[in-house]
C-alpha atoms as a PDB file:
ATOM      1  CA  UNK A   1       8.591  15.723   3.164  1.00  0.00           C
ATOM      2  CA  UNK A   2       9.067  14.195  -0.606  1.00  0.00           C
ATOM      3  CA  UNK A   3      10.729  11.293  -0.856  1.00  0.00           C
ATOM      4  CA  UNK A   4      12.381  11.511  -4.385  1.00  0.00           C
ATOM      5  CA  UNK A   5      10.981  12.373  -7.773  1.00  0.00           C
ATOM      6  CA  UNK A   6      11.659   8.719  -9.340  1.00  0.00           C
ATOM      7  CA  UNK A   7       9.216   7.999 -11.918  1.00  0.00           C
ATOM      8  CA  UNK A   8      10.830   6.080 -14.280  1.00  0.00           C
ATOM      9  CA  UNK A   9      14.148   5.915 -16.186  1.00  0.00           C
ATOM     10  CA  UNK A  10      16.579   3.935 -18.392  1.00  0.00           C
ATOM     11  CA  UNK A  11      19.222   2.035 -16.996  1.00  0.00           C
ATOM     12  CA  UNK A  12      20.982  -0.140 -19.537  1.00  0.00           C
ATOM     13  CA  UNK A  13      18.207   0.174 -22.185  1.00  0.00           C
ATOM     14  CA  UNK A  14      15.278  -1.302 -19.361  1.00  0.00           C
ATOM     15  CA  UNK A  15      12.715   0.498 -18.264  1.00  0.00           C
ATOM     16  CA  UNK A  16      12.215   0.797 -14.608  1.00  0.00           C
ATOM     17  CA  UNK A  17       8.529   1.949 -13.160  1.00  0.00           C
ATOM     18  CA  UNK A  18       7.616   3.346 -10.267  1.00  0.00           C
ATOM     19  CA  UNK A  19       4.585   1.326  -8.336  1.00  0.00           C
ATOM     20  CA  UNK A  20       2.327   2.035  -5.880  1.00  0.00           C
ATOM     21  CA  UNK A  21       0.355  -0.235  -3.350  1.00  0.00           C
ATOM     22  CA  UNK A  22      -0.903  -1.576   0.099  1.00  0.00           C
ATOM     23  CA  UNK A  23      -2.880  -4.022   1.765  1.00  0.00           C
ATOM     24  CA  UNK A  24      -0.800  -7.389   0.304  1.00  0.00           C
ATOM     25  CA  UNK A  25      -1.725  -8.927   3.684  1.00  0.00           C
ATOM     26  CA  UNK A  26       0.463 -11.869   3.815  1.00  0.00           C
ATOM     27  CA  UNK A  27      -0.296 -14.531   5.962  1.00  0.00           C
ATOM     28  CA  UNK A  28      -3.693 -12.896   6.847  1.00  0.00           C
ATOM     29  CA  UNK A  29      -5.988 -16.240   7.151  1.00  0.00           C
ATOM     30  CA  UNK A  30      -9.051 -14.043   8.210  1.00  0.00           C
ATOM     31  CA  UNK A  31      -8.930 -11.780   5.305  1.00  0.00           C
ATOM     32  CA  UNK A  32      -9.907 -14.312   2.817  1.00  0.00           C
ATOM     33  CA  UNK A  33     -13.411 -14.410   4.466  1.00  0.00           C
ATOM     34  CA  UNK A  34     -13.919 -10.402   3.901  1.00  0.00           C
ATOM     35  CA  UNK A  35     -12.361 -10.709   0.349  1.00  0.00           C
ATOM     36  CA  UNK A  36     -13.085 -14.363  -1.102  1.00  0.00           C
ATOM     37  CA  UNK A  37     -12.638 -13.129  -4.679  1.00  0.00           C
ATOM     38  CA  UNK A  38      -8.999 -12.626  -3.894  1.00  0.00           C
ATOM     39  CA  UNK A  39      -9.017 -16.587  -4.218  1.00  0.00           C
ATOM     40  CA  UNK A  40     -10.597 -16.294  -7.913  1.00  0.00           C
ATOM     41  CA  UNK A  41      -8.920 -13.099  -9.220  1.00  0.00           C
ATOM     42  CA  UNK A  42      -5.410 -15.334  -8.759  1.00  0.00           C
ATOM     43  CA  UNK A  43      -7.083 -18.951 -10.135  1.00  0.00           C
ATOM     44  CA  UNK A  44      -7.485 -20.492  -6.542  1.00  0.00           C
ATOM     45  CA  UNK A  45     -10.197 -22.543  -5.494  1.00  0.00           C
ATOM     46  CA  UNK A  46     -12.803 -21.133  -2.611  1.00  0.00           C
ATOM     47  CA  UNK A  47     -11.236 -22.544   0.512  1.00  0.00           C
ATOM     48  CA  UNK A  48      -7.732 -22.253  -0.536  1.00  0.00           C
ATOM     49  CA  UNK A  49      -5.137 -21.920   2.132  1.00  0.00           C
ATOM     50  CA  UNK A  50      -3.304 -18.291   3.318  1.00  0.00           C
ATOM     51  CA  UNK A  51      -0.181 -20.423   2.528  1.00  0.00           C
ATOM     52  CA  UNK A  52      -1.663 -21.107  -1.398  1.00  0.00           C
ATOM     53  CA  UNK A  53      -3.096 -17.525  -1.530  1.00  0.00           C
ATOM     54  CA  UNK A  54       0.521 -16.373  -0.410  1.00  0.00           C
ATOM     55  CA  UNK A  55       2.376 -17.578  -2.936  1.00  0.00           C
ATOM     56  CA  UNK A  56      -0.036 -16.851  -5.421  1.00  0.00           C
ATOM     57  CA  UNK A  57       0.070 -13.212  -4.571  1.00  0.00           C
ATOM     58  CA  UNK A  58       3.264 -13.260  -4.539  1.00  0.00           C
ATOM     59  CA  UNK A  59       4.133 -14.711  -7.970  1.00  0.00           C
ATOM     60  CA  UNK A  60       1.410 -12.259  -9.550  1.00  0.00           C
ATOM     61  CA  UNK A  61       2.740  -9.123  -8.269  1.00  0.00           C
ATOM     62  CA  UNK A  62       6.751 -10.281  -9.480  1.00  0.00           C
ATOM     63  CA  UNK A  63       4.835 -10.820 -13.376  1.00  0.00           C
ATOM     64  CA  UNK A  64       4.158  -6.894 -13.490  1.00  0.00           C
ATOM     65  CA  UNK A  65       6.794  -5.687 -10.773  1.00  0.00           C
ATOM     66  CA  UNK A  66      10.395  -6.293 -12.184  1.00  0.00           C
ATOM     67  CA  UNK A  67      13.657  -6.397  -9.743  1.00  0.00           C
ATOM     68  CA  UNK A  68      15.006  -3.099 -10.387  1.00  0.00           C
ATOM     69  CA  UNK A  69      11.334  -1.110 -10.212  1.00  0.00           C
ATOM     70  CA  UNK A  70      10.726   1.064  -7.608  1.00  0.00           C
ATOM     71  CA  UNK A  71       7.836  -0.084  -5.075  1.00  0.00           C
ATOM     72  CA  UNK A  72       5.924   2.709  -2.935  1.00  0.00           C
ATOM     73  CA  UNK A  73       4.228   1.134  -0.009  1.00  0.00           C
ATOM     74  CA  UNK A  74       1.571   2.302   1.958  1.00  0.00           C
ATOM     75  CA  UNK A  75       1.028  -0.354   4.627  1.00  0.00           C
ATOM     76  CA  UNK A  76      -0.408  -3.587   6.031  1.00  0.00           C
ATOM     77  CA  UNK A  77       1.915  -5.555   4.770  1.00  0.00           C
ATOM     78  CA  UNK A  78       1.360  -8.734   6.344  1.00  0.00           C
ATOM     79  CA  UNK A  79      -0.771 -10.885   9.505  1.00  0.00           C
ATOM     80  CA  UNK A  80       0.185 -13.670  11.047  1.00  0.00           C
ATOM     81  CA  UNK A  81       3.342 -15.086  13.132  1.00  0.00           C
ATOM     82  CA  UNK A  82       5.488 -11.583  11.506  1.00  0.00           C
ATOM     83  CA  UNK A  83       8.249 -13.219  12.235  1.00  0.00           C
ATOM     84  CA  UNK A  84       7.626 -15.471   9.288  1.00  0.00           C
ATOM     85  CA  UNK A  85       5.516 -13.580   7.045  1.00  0.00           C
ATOM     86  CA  UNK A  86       7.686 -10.391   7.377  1.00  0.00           C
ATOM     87  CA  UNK A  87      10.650 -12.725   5.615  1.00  0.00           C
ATOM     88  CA  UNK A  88       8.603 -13.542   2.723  1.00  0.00           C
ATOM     89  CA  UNK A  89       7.953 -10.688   1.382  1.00  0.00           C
ATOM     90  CA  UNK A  90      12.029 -10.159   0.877  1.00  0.00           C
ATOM     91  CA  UNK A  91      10.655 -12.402  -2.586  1.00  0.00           C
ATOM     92  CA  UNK A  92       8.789  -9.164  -3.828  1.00  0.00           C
ATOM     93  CA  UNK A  93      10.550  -7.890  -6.945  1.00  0.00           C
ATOM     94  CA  UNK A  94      11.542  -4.075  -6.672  1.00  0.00           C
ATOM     95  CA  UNK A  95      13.418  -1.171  -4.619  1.00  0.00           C
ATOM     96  CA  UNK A  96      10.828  -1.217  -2.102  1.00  0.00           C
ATOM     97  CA  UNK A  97      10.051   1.775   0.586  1.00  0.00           C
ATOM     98  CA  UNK A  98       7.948   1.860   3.107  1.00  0.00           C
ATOM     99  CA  UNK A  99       6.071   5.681   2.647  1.00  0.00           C
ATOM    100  CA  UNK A 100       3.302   4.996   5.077  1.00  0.00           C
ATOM    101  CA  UNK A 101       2.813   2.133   7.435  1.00  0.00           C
ATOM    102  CA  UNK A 102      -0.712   0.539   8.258  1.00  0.00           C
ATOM    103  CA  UNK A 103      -2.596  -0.102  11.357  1.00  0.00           C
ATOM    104  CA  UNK A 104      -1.539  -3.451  10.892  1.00  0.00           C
ATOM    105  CA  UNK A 105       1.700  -2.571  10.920  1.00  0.00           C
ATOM    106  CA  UNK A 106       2.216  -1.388  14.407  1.00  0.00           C
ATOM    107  CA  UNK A 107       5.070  -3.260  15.397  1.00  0.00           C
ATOM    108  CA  UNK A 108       6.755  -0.489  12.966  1.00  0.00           C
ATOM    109  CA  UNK A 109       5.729   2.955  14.132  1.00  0.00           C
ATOM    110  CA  UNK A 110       3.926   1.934  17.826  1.00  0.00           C
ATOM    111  CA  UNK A 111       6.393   0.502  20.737  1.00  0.00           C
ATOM    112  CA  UNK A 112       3.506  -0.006  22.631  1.00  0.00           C
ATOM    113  CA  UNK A 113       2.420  -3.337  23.773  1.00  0.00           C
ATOM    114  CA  UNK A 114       4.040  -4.228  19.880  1.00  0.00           C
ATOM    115  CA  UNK A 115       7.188  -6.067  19.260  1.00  0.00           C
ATOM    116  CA  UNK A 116       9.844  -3.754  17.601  1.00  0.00           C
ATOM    117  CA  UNK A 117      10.082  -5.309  13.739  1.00  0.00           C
ATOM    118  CA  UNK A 118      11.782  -2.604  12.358  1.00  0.00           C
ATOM    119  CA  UNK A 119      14.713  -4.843  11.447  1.00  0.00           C
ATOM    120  CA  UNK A 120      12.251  -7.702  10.028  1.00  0.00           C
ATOM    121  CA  UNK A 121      11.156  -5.385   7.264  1.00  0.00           C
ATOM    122  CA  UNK A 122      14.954  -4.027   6.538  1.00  0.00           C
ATOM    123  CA  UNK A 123      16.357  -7.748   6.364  1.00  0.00           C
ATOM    124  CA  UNK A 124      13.423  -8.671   4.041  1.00  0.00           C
ATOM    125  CA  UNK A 125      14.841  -5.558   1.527  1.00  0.00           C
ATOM    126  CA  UNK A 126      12.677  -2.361   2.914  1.00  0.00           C
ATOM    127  CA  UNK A 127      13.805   0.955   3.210  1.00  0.00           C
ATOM    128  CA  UNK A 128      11.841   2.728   6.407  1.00  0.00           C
ATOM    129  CA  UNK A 129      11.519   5.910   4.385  1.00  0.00           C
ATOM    130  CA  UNK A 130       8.602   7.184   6.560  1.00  0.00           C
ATOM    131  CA  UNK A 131      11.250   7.454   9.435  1.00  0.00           C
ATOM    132  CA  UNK A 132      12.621  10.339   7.786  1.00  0.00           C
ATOM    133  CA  UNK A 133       9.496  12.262   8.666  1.00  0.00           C
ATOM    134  CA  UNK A 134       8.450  13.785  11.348  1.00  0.00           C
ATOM    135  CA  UNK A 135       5.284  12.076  11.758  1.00  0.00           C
ATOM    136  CA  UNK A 136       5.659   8.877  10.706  1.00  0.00           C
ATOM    137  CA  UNK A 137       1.706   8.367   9.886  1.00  0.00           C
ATOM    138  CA  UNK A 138       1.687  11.070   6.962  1.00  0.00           C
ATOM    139  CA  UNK A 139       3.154  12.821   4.412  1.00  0.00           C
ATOM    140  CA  UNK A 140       2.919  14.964   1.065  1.00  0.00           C
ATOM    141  CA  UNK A 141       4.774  14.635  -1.692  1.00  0.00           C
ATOM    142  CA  UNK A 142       4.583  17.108  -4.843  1.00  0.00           C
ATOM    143  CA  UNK A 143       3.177  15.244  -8.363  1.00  0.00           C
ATOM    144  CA  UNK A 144       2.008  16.577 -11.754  1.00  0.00           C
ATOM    145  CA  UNK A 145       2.529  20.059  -9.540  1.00  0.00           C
ATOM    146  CA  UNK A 146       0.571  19.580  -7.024  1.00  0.00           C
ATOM    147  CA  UNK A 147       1.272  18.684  -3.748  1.00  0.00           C
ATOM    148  CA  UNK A 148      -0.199  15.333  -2.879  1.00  0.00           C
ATOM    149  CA  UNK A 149      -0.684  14.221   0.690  1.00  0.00           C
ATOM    150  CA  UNK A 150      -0.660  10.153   1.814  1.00  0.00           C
ATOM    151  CA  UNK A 151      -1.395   8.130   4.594  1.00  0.00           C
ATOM    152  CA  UNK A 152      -2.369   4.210   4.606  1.00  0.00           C
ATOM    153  CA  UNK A 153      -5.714   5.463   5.776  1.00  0.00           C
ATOM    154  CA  UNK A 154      -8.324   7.950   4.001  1.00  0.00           C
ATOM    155  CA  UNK A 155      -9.164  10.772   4.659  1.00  0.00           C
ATOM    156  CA  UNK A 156     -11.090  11.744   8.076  1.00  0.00           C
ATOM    157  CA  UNK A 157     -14.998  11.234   7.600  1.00  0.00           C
ATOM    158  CA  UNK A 158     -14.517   8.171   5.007  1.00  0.00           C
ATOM    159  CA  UNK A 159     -16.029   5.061   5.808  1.00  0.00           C
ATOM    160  CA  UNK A 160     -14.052   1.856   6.976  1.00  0.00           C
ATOM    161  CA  UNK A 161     -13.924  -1.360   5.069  1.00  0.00           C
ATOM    162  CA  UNK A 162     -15.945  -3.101   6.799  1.00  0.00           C
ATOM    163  CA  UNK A 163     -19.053  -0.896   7.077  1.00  0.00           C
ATOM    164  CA  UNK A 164     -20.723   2.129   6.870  1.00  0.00           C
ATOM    165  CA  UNK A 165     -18.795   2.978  10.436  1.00  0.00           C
ATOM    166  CA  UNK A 166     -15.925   5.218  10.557  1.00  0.00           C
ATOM    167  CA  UNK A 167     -13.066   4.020  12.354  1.00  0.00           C
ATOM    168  CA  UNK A 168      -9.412   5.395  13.645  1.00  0.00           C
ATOM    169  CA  UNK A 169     -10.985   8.683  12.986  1.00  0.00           C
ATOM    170  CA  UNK A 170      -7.981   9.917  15.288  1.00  0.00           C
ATOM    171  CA  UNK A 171      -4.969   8.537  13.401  1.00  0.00           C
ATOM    172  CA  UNK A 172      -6.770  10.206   9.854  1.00  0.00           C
ATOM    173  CA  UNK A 173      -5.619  13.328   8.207  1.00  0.00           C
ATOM    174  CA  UNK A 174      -7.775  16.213   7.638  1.00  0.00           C
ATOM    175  CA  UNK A 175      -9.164  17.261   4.137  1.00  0.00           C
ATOM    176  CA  UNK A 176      -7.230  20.373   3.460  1.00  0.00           C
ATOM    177  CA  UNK A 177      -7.895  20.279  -0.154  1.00  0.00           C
ATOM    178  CA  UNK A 178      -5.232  18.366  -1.447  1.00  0.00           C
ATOM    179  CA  UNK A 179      -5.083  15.137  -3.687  1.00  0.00           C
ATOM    180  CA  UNK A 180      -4.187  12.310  -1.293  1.00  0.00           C
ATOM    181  CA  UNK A 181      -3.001   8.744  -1.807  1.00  0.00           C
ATOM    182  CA  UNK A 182      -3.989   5.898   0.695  1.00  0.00           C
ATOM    183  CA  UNK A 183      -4.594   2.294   1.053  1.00  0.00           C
ATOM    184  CA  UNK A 184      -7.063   0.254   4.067  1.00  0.00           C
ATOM    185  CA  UNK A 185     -10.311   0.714   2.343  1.00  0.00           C
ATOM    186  CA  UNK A 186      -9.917  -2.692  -0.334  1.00  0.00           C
ATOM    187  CA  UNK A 187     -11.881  -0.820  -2.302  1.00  0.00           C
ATOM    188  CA  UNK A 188     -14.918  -0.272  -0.862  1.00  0.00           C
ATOM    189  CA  UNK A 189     -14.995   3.209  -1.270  1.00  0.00           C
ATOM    190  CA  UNK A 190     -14.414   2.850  -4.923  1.00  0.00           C
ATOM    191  CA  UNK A 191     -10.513   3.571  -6.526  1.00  0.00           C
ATOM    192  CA  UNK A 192     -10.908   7.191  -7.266  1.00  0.00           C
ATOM    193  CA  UNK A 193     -13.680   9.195  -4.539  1.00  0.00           C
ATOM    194  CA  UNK A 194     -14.507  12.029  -2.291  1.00  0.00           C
ATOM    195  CA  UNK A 195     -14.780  15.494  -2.939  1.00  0.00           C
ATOM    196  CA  UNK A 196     -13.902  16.295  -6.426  1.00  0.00           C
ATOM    197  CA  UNK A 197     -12.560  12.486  -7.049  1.00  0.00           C
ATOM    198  CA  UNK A 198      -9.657  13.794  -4.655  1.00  0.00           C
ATOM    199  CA  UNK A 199      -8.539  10.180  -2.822  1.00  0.00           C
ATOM    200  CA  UNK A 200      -7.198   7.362  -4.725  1.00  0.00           C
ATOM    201  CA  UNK A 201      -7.154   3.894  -3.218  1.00  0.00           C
ATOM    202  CA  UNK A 202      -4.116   2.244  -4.019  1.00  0.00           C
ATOM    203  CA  UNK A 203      -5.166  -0.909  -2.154  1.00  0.00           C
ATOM    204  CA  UNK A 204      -4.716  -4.180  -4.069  1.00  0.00           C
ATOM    205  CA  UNK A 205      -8.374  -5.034  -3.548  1.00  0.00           C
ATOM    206  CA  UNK A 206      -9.654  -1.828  -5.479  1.00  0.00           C
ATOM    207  CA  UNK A 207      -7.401  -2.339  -8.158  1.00  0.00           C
ATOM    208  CA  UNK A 208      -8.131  -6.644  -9.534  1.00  0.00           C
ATOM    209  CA  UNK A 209      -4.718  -7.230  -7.403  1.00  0.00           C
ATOM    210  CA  UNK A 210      -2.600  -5.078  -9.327  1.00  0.00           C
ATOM    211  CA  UNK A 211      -0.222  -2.412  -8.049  1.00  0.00           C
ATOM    212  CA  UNK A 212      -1.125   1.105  -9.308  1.00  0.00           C
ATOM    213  CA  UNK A 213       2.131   3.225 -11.489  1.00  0.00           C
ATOM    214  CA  UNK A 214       2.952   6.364 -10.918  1.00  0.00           C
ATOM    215  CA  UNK A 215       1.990   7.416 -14.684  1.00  0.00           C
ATOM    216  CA  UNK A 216      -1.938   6.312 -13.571  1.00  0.00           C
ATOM    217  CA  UNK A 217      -1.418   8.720 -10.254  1.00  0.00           C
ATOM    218  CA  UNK A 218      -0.211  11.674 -12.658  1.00  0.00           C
ATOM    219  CA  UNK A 219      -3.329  10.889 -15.269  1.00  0.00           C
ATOM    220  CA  UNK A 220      -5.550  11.459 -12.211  1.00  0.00           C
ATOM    221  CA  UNK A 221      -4.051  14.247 -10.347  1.00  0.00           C
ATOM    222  CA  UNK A 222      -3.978  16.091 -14.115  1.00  0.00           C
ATOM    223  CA  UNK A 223      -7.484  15.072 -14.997  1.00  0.00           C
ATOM    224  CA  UNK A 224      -9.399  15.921 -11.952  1.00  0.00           C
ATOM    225  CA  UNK A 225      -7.499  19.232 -11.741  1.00  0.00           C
END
C-alpha cells in the first residue's frame, strides 16, 4: 500500500524534505564494536560511551533534518533498556513514520515473548504507518513511476552484516524485479547493489551517518531504469 506521495513542498516560504533512513541504534552499546568509525565520523574518541555516541547522533541528524521534514523509517531504531531509549528519540527533528520496522524492533510487530511498545514509539512522536498494511514486514510504494517495494531487510539471497552468511532468509522478500528500499545491512553490501543496482541501503552506516532524501531515491530509480 503507498503511504502518501510527500516529497517536498512550501509551507510559509520553507522548504520541507522528505528523508529516508534506518539503523540509528540508540542505546546499542555492542554496536560500536561492529562499527567503531561511527565514533570518528561524529568527532568522538575510540571508546566513547553509547550515552556520548547517543547524543552525538542525535544532534547530527537534527543539523540536516529540520522539525517540519518528513522522516521515512525503516527500522532498528534503538537497543537497550527501550523503555528509555524509545523516549529519546521523541528529540529527532521531523514528521516521523514508521514504514518498516526492524528485527530489532520486535516489541512492535511480534507479541511473542516481546513487550508490546507500540505506545513507546507513538509518545516519542511516531506514526505506526506500517500498521495500515496488511503485512506489517513489507510494502511497495510507487516512485519516479515505478513501483518500489521496502522492507528493513534486503532482499532474499543478500548477505547479512556480519558475514558472508545469510540470515532471516524467512522474514525477506522475494526479488520480483522491482526497485526496493531497505536498511540492516550498514553498508556492507555497498549503498546501491544487486541485480541491475536494484536495492538501495538506506542504513545510516552506508551513507557517512546521513539520512538519504527522497530526490537521491528518484535520481536512482530514474538512472538505473
Amino acid at each position: 500500500a503507498c503511504l502518501g506521495r510527500l516529497r517536498w513542498y512550501d509551507l510559509g516560504g520553507t522548504s520541507v524534505t522528505t528523508w529516508l533512513l534506518s539503523d540509528t541504534h540508540f542505546g546499542h552499546t555492542n554496536l560500536l564494536q561492529y562499527q567503531p568509525e561511527r565514533l570518528t565520523l561524529l568527532g568522538l574518541p575510540v571508546g566513547a560511551p553509547i550515552e556520548d555516541h547517543d547524543e552525538a547522533l542525535m544532534t547530527h541528524l537534527n543539523s540536516i533534518i529540520s522539525p517540519l521534514d518528513q522522516v521515512w523509517f525503516f527500522g532498528d531504531l534503538s537497543m537497550g533498556k527501550r523503555a528509555l531509549t524509545v523516549p529519546f528519540t521523541g528529540k529527532l527533528h521531523g514528521v516521523k513514520s514508521v514504514w518498516a520496522p526492524g528485527n530489532h524492533d520486535n516489541g512492535l510487530w511480534s507479541r511473542n515473548k516481546h513487550v508490546d511498545q507500540r505506545d513507546w514509539w507513538r509518545a516519542a512522536g511516531w506514526d505506526l504507518a506500517f500498521e495500515r498494511r496488511s503485512n506489517p514486514l513489507y510494502g511497495q510504494h510507487a516512485i519516479a513511476g515505478r513501483q518500489v517495494t521496502f522492507s528493513h531487510l534486503p532482499l532474499h539471497g543478500t548477505p547479512d552484516h556480519e558475514s558472508t552468511e545469510v540470515r532471516y532468509e524467512e522474514l525477506m522478500l522475494r526479488d520480483n524485479g522491482a526497485f526496493h528500499i531497505h536498511g540492516h545491512s550498514h553498508g556492507h553490501n555497498g549503498r546501491i547493489h544487486g541485480p541491475q543496482d536494484r536495492q538501495f541501503d538506506v542504513g545510516l552506516d552506508g551513507n557517512d551517518l546521513n539520512p538519504t532524501s527522497y530526490d537521491e531515491i528518484q535520481d536512482w530509480i530514474k538512472g538505473a531504469s
